[in-house]
PDB file of N, CA and C in Angstrom:
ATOM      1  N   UNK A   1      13.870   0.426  29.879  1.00  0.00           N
ATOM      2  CA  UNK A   1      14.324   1.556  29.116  1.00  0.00           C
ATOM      3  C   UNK A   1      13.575   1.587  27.777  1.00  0.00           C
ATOM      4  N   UNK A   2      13.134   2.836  27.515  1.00  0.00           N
ATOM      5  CA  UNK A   2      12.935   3.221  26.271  1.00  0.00           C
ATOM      6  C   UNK A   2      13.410   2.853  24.837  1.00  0.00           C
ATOM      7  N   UNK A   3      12.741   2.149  23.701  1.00  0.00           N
ATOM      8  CA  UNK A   3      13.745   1.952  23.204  1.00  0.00           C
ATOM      9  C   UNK A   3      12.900   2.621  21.397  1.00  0.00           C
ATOM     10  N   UNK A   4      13.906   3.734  20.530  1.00  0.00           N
ATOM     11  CA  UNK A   4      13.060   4.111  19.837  1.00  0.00           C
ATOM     12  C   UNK A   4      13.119   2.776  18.597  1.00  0.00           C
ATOM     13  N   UNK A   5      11.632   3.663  17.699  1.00  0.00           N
ATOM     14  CA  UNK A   5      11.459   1.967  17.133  1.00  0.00           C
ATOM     15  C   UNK A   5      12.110   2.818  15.599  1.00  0.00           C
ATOM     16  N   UNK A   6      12.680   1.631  15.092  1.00  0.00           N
ATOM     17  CA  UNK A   6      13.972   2.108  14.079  1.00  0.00           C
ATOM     18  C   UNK A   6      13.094   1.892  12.812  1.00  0.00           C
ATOM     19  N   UNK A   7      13.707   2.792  11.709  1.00  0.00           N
ATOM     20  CA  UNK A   7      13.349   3.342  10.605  1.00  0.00           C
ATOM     21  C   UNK A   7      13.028   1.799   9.985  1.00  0.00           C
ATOM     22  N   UNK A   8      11.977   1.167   9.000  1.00  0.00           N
ATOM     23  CA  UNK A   8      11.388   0.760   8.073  1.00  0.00           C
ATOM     24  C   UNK A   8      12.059   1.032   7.218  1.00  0.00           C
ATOM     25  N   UNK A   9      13.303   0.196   6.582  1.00  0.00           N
ATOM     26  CA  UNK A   9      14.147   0.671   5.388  1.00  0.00           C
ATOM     27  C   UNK A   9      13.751  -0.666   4.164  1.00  0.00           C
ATOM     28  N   UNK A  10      12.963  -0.317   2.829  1.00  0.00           N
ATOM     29  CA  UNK A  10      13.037  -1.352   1.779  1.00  0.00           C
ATOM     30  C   UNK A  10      13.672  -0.650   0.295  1.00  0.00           C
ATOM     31  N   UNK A  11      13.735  -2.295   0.196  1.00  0.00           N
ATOM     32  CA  UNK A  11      14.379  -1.718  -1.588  1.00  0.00           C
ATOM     33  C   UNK A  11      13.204  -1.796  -1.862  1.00  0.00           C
ATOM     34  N   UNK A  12      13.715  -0.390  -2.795  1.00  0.00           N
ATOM     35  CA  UNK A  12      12.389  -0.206  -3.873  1.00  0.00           C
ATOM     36  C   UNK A  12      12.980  -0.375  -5.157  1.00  0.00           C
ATOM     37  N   UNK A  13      11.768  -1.473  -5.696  1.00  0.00           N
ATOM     38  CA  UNK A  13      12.199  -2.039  -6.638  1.00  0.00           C
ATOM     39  C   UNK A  13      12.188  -1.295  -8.063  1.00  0.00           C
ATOM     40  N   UNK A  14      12.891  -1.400  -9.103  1.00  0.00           N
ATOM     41  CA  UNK A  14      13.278  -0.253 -10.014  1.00  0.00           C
ATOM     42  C   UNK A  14      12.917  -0.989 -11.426  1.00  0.00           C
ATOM     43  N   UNK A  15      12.339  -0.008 -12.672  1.00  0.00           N
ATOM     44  CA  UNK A  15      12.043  -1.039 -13.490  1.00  0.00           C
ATOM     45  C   UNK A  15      13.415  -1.697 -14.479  1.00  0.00           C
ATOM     46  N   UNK A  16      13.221  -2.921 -14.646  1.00  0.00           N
ATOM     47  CA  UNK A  16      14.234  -3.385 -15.448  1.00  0.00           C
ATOM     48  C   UNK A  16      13.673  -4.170 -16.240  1.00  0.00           C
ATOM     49  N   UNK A  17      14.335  -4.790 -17.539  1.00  0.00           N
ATOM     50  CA  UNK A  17      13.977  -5.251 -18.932  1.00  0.00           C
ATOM     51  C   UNK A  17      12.459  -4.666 -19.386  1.00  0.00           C
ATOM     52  N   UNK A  18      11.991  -5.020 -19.200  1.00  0.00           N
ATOM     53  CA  UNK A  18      10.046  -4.663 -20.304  1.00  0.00           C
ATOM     54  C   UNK A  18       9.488  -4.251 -19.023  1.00  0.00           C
ATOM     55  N   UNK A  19       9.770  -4.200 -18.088  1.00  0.00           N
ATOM     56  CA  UNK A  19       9.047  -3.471 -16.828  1.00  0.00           C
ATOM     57  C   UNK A  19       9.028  -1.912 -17.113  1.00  0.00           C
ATOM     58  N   UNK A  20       7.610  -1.511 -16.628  1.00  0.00           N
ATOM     59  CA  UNK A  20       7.039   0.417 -17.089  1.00  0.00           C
ATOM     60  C   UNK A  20       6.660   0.739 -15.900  1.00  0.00           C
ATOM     61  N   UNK A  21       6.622   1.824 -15.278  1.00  0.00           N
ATOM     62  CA  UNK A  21       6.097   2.121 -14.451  1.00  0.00           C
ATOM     63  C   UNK A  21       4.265   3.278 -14.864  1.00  0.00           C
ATOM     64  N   UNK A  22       3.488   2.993 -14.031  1.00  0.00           N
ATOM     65  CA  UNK A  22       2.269   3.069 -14.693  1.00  0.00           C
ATOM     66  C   UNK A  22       1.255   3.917 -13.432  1.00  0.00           C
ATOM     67  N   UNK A  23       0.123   4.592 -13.816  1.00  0.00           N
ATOM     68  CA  UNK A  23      -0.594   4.910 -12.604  1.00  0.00           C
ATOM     69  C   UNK A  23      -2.322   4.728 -13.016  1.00  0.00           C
ATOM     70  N   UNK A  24      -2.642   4.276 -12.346  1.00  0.00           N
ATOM     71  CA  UNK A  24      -4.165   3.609 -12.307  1.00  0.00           C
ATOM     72  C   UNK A  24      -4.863   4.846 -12.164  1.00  0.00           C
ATOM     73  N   UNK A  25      -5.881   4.604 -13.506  1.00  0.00           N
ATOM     74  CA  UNK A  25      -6.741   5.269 -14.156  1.00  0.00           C
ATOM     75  C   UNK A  25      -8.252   5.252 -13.683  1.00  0.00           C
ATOM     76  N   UNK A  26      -8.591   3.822 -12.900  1.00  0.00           N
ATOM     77  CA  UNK A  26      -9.564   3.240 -13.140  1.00  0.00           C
ATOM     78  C   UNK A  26      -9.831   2.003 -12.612  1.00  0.00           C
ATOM     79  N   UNK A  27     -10.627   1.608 -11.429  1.00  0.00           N
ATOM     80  CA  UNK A  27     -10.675  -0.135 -10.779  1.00  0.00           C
ATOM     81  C   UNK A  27     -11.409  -0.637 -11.961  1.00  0.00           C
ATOM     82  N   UNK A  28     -11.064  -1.350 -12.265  1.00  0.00           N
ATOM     83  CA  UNK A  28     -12.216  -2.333 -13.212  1.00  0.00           C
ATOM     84  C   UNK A  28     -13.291  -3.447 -12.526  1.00  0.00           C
ATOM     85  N   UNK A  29     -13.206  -3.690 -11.448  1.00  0.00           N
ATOM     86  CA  UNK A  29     -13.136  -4.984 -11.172  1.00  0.00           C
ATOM     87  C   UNK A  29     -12.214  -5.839 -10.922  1.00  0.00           C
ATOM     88  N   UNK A  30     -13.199  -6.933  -9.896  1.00  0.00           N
ATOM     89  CA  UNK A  30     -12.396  -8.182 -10.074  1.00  0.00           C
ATOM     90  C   UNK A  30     -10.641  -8.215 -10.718  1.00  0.00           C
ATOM     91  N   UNK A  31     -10.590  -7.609  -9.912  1.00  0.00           N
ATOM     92  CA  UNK A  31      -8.583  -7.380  -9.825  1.00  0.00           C
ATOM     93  C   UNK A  31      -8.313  -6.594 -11.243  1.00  0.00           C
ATOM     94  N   UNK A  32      -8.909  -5.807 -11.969  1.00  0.00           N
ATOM     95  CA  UNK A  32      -8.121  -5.503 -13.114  1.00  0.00           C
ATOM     96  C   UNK A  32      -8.555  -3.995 -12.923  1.00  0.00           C
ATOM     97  N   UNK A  33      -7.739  -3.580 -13.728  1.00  0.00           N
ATOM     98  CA  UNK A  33      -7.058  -2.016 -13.699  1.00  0.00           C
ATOM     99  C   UNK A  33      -6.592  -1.451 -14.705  1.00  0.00           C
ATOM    100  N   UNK A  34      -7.491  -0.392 -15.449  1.00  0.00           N
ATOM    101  CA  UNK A  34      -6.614   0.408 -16.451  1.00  0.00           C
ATOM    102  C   UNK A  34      -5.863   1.310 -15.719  1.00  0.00           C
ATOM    103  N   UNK A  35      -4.064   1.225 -16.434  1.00  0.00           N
ATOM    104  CA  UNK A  35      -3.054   1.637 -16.135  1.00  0.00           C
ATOM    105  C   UNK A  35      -2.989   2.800 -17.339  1.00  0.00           C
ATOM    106  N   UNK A  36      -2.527   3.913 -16.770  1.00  0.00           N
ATOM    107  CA  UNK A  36      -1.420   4.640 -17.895  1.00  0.00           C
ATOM    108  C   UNK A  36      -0.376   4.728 -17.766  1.00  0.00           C
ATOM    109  N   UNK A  37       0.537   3.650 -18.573  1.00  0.00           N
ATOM    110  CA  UNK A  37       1.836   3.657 -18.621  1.00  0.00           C
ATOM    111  C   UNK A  37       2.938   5.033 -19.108  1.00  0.00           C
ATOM    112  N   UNK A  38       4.312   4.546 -18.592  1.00  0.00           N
ATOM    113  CA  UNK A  38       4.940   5.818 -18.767  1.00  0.00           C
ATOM    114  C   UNK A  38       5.619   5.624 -20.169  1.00  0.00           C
ATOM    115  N   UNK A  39       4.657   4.635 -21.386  1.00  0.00           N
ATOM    116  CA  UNK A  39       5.166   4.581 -22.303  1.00  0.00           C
ATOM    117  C   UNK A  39       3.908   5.233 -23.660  1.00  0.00           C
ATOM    118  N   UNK A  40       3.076   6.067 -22.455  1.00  0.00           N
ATOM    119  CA  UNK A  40       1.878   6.756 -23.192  1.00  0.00           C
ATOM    120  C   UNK A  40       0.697   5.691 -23.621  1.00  0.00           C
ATOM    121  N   UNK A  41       0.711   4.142 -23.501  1.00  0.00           N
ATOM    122  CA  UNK A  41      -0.436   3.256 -23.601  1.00  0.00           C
ATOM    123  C   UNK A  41      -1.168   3.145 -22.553  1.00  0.00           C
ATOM    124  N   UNK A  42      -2.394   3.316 -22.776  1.00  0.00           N
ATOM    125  CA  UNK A  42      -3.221   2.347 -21.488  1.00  0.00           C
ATOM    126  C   UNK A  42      -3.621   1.090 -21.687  1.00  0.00           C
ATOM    127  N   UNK A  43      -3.236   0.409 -20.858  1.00  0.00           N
ATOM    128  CA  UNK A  43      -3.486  -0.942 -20.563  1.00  0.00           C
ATOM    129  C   UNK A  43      -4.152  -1.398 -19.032  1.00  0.00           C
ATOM    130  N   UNK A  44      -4.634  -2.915 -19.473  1.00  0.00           N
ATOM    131  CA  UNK A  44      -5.822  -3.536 -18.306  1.00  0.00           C
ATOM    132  C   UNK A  44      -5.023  -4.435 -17.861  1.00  0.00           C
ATOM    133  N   UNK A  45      -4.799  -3.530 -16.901  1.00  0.00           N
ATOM    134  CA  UNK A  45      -3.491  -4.496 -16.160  1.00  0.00           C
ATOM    135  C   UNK A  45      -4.456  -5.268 -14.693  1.00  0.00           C
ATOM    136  N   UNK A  46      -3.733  -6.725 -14.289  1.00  0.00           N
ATOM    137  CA  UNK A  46      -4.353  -7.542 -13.331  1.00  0.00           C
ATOM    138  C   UNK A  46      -3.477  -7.554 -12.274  1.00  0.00           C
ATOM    139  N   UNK A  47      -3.484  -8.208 -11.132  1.00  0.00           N
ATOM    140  CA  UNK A  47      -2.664  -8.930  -9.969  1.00  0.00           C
ATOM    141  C   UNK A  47      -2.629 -10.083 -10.327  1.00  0.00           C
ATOM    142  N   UNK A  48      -1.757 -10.717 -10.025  1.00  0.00           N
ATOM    143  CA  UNK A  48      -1.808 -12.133 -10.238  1.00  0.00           C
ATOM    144  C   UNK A  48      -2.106 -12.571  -8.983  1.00  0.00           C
ATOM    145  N   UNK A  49      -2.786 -14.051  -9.091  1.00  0.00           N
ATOM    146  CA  UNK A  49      -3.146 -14.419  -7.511  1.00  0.00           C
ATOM    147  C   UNK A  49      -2.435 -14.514  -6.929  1.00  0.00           C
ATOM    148  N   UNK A  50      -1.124 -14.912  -6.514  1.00  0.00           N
ATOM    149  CA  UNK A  50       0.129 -15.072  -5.540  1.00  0.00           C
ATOM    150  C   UNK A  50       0.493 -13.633  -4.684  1.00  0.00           C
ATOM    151  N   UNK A  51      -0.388 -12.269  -5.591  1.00  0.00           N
ATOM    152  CA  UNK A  51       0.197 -11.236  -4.942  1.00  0.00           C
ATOM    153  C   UNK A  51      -1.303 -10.299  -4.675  1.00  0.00           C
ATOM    154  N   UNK A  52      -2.591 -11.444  -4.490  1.00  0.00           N
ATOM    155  CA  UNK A  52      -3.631 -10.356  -4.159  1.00  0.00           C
ATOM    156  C   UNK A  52      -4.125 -10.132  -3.116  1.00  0.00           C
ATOM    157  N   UNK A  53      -3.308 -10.577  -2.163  1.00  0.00           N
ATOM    158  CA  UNK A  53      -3.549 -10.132  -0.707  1.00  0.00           C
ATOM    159  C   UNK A  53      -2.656  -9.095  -0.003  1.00  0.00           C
ATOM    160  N   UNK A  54      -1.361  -9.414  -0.980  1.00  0.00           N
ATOM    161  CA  UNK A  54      -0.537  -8.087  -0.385  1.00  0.00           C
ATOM    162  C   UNK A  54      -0.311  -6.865  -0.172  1.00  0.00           C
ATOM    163  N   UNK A  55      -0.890  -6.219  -1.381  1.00  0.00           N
ATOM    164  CA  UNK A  55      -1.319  -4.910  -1.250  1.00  0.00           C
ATOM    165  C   UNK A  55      -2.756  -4.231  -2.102  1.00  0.00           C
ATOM    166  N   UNK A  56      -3.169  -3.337  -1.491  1.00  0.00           N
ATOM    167  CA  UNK A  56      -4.888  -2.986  -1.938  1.00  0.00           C
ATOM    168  C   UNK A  56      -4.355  -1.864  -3.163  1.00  0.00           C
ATOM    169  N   UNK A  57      -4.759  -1.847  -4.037  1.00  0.00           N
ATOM    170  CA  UNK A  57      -4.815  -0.932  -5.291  1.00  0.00           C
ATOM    171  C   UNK A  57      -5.850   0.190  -5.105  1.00  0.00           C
ATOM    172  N   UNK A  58      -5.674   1.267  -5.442  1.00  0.00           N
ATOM    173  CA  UNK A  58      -6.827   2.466  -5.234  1.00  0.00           C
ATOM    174  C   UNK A  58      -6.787   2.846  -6.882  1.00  0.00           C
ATOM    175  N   UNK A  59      -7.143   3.876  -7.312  1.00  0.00           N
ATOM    176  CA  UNK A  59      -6.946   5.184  -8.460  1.00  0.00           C
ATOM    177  C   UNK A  59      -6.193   5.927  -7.741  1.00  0.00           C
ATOM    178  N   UNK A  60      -5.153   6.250  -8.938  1.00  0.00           N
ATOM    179  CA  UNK A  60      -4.167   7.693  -8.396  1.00  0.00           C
ATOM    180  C   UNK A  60      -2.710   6.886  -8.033  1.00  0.00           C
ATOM    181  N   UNK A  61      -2.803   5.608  -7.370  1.00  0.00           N
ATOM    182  CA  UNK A  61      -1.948   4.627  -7.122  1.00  0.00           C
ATOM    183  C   UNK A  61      -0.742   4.732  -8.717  1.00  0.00           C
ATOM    184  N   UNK A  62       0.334   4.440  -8.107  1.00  0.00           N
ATOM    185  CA  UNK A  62       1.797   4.374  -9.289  1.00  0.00           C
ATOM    186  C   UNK A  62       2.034   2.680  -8.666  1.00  0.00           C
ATOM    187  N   UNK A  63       2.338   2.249  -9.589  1.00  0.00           N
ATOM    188  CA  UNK A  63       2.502   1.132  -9.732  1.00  0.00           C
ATOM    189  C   UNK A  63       3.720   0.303 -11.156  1.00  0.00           C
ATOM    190  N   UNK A  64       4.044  -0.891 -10.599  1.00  0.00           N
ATOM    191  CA  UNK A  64       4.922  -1.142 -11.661  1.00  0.00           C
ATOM    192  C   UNK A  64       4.717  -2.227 -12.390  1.00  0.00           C
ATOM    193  N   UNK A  65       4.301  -2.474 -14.043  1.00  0.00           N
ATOM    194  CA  UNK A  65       3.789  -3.458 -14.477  1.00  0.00           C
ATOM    195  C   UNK A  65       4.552  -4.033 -15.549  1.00  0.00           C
ATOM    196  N   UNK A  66       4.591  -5.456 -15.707  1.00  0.00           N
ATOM    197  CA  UNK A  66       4.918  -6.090 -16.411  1.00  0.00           C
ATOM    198  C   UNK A  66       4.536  -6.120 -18.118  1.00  0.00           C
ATOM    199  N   UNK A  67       4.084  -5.768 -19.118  1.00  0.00           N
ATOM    200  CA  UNK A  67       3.640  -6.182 -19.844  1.00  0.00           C
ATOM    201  C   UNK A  67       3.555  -7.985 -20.174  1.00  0.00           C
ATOM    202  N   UNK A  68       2.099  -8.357 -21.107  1.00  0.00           N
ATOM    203  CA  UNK A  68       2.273  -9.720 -21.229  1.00  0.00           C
ATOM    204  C   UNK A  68       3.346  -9.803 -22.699  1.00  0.00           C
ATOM    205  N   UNK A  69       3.755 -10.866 -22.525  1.00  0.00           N
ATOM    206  CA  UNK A  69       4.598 -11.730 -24.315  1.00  0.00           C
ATOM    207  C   UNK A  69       3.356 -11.171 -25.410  1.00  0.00           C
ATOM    208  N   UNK A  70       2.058 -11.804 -25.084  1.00  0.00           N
ATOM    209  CA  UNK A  70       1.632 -11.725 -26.298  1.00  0.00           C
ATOM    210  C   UNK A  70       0.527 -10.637 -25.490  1.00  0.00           C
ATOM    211  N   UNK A  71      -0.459  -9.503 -26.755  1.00  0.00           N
ATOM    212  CA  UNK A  71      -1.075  -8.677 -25.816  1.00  0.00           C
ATOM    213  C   UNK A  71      -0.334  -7.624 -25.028  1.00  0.00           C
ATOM    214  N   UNK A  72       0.792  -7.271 -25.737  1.00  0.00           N
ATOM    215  CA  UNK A  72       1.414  -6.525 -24.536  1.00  0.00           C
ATOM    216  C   UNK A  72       1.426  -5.135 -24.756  1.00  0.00           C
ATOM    217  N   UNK A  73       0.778  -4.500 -26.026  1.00  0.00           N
ATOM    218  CA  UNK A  73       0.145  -3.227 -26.263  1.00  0.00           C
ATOM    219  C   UNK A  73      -0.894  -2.876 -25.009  1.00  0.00           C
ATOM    220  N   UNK A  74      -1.780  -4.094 -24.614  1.00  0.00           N
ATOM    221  CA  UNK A  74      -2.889  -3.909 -24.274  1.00  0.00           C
ATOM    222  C   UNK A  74      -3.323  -4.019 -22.824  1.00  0.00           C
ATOM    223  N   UNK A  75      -2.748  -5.403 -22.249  1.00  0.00           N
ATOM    224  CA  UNK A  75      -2.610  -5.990 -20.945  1.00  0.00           C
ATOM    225  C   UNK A  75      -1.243  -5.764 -20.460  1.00  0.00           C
ATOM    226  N   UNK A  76      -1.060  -6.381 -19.289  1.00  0.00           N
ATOM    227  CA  UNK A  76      -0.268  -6.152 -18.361  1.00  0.00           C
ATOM    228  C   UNK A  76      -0.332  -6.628 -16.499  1.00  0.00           C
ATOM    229  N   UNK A  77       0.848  -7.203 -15.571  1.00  0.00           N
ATOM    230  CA  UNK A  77      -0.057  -7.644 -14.860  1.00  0.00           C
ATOM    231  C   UNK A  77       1.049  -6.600 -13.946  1.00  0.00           C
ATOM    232  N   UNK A  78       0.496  -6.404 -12.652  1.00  0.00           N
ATOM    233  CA  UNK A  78       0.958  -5.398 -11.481  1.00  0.00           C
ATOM    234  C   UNK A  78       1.703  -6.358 -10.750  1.00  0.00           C
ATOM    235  N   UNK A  79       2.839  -5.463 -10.658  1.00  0.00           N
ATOM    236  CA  UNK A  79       3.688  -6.295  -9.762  1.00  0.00           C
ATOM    237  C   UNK A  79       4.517  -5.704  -8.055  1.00  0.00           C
ATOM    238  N   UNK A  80       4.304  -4.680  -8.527  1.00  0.00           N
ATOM    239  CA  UNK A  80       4.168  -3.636  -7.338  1.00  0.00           C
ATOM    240  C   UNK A  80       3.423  -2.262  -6.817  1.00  0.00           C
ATOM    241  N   UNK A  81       3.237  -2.014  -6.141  1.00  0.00           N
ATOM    242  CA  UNK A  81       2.616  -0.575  -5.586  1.00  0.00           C
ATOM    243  C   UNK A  81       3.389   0.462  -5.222  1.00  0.00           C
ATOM    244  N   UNK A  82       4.013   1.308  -5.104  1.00  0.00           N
ATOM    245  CA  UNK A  82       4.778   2.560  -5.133  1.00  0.00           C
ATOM    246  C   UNK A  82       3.915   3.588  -4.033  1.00  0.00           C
ATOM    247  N   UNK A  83       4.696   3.485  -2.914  1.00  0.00           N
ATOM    248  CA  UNK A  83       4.295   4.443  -1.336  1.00  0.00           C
ATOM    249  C   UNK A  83       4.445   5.976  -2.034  1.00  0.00           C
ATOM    250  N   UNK A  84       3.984   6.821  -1.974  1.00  0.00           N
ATOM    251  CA  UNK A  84       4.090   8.056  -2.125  1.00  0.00           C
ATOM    252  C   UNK A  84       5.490   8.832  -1.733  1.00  0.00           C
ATOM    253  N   UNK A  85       6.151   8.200  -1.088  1.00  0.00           N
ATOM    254  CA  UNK A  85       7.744   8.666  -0.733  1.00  0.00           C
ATOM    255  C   UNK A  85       8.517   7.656  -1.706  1.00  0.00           C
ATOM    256  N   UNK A  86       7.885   7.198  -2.232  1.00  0.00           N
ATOM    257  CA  UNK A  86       8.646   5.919  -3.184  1.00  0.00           C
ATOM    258  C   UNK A  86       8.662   6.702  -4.718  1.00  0.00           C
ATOM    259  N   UNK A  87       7.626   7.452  -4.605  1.00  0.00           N
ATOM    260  CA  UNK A  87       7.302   8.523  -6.720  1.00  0.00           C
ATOM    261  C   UNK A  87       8.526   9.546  -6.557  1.00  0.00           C
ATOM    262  N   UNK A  88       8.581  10.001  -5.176  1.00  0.00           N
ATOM    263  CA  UNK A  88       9.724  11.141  -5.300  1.00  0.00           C
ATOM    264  C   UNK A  88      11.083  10.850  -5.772  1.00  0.00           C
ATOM    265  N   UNK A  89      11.644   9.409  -5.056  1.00  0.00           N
ATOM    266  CA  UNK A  89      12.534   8.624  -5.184  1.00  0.00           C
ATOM    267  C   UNK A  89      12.656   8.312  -6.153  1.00  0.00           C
ATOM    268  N   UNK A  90      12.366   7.557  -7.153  1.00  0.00           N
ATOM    269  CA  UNK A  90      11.909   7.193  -8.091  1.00  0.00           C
ATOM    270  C   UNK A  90      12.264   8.385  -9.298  1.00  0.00           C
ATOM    271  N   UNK A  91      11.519  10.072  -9.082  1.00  0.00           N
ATOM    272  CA  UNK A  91      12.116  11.174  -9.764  1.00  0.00           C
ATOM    273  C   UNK A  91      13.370  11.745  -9.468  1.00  0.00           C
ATOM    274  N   UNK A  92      14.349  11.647  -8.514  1.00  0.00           N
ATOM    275  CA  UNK A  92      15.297  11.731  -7.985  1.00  0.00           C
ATOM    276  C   UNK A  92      16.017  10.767  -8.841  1.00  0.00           C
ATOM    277  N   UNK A  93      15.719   9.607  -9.281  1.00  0.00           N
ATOM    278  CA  UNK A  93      16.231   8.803 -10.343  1.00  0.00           C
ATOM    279  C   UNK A  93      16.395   8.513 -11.382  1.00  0.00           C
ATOM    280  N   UNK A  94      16.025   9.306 -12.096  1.00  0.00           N
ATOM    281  CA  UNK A  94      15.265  10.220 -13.538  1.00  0.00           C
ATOM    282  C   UNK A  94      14.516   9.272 -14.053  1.00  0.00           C
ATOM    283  N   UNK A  95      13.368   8.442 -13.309  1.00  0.00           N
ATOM    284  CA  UNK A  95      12.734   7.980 -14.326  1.00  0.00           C
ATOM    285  C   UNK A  95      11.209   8.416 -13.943  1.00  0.00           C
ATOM    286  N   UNK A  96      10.790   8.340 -15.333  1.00  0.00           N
ATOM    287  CA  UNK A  96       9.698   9.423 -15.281  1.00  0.00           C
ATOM    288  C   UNK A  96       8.116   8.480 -15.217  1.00  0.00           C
ATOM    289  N   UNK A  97       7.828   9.327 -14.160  1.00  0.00           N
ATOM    290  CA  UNK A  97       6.560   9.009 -12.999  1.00  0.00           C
ATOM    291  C   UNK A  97       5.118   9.689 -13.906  1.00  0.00           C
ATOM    292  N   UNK A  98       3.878   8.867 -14.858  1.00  0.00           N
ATOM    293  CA  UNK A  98       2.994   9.626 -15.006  1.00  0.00           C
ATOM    294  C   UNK A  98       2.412  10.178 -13.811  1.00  0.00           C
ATOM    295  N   UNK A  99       1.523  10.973 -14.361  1.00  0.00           N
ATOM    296  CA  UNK A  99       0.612  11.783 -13.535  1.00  0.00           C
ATOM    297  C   UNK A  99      -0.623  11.814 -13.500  1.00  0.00           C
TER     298      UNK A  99
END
């Protein structure tokens, strides 16, 4: 028997304490990325190695970044990627998605 294959349901993760949500401007290289945050800074935000196999970064990509302690005008490291059904969600939640 047929069996249909069931919905792909994740939490999507939401920003909390110093977490911004941000959208890539720009590959830099070697894992780094100017971001424009939704706090009007751009910053050169990285992957950290534990998370650079998990998902591929493009331009145009929304993403959610950490700022660093120190440097945190400037840098920043990526901690998630945001699916395109994930930005809508996300505005449905009032928090506001650059463009």
């Amino acid at each position: 028997m047929y069996k249909r294959p069931q919905e792909i349901v994740h939490r999507l993760p939401l920003p909390q304490g110093n977490q911004l949500i941000g959208v890539v401007t720009k590959a830099l290289g070697a894992s780094n990325f100017a971001v424009m945050c939704s706090d009007k800074k751009e910053r050169t935000c990285i992957i950290p190695g534990r998370l650079k196999r998990r998902f591929w970064i493009k331009e145009g990509d929304t993403v959610l970044v950490v700022p660093w302690e120190t440097q945190g005008d400037t840098r920043a490291d990526i901690v998630w990627r945001y699916s395109i059904q994930d930005k809508s969600k996300l505005r449905e939640k009032g928090f506001e998605v650059p463009e």
